[in-house]
Protein backbone atom coordinates (compact mmCIF):
# COMPACT_ATOMS: atom_id res chain seq x y z
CA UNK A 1 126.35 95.94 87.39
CA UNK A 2 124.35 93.42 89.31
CA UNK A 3 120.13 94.10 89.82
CA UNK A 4 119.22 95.39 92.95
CA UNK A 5 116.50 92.55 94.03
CA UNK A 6 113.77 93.75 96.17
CA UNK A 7 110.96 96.41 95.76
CA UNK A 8 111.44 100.21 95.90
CA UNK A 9 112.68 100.70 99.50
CA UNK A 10 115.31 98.45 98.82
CA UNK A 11 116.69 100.43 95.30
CA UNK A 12 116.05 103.44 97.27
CA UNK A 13 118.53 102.45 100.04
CA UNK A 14 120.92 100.71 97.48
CA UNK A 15 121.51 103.43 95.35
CA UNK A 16 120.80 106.64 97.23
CA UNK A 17 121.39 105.98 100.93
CA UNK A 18 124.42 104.14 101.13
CA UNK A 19 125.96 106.08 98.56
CA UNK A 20 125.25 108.82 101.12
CA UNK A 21 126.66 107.64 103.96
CA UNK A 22 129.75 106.40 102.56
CA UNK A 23 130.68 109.99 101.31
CA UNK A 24 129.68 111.22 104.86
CA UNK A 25 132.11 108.21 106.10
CA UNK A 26 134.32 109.44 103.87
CA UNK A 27 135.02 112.72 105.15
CA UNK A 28 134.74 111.67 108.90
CA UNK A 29 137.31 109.73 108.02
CA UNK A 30 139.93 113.00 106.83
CA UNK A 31 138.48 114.84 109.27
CA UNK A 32 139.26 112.45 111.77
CA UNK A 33 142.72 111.56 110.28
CA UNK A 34 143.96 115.00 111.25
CA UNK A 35 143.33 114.95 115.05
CA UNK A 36 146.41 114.63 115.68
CA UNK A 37 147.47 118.21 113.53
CA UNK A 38 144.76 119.93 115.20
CA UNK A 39 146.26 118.69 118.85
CA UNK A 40 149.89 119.47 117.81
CA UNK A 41 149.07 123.54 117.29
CA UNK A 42 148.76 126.85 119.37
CA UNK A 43 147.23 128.52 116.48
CA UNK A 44 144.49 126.18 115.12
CA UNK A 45 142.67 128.66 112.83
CA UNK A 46 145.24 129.86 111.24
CA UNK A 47 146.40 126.85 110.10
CA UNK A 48 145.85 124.73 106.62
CA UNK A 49 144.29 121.90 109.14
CA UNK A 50 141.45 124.22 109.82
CA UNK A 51 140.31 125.25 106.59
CA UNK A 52 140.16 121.53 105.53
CA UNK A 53 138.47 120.87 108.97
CA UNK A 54 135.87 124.07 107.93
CA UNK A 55 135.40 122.75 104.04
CA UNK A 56 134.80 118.71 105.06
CA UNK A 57 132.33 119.78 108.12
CA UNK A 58 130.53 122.28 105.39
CA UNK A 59 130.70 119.53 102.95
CA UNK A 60 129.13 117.06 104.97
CA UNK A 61 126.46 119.19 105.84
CA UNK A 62 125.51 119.03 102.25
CA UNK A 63 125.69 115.64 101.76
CA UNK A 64 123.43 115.48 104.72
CA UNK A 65 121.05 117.74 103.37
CA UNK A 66 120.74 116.47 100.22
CA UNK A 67 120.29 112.94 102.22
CA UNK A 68 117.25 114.70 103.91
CA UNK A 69 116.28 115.92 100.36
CA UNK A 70 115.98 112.74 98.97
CA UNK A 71 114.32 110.92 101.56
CA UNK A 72 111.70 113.59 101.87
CA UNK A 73 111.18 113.28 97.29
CA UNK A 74 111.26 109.57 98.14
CA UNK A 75 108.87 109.44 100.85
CA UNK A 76 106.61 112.00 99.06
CA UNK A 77 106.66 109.67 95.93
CA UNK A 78 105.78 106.29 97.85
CA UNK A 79 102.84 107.97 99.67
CA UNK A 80 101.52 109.96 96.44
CA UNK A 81 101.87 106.02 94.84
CA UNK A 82 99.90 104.65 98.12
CA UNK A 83 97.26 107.25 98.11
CA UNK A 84 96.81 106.04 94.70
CA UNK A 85 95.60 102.73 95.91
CA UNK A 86 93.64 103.96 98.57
């Protein structure tokens, strides 16, 4: 694995943000890949289509919460470090 250059801003966003958003991408993606089942129906919630739908929009509310999570640890951390200086 190559070094991440740059200072802590740029490891954050390396190895915690895009990580993120690419499992966010991820399941837009499926979700979005199924428009076309959830168009086709008369009975959309009782179909297999809307329980994936239902478990990738619940799932990427997690991933956006802990995305929130560990900005807010991360942002905590750099201030506590520049209060330090101060």
């Amino acid at each position: 694995m190559t070094e991440i250059k740059g200072n802590c801003i740029d490891k954050f966003i390396e190895k915690k943000i895009n990580i993120k958003i690419c499992e966010i991408l991820d399941k837009r993606l499926k979700i979005r890949l199924r428009k076309k089942e959830r168009s086709e129906t008369n009975d959309y919630f009782n179909t297999l289509c809307y329980e994936q739908d239902f478990s990738d929009i619940i799932e990427l509310r997690n991933l956006a919460n802990q995305l929130a999570k560990d900005c807010n640890k991360f942002l905590e951390r750099i201030s506590e470090q520049y209060s330090k200086l101060n």
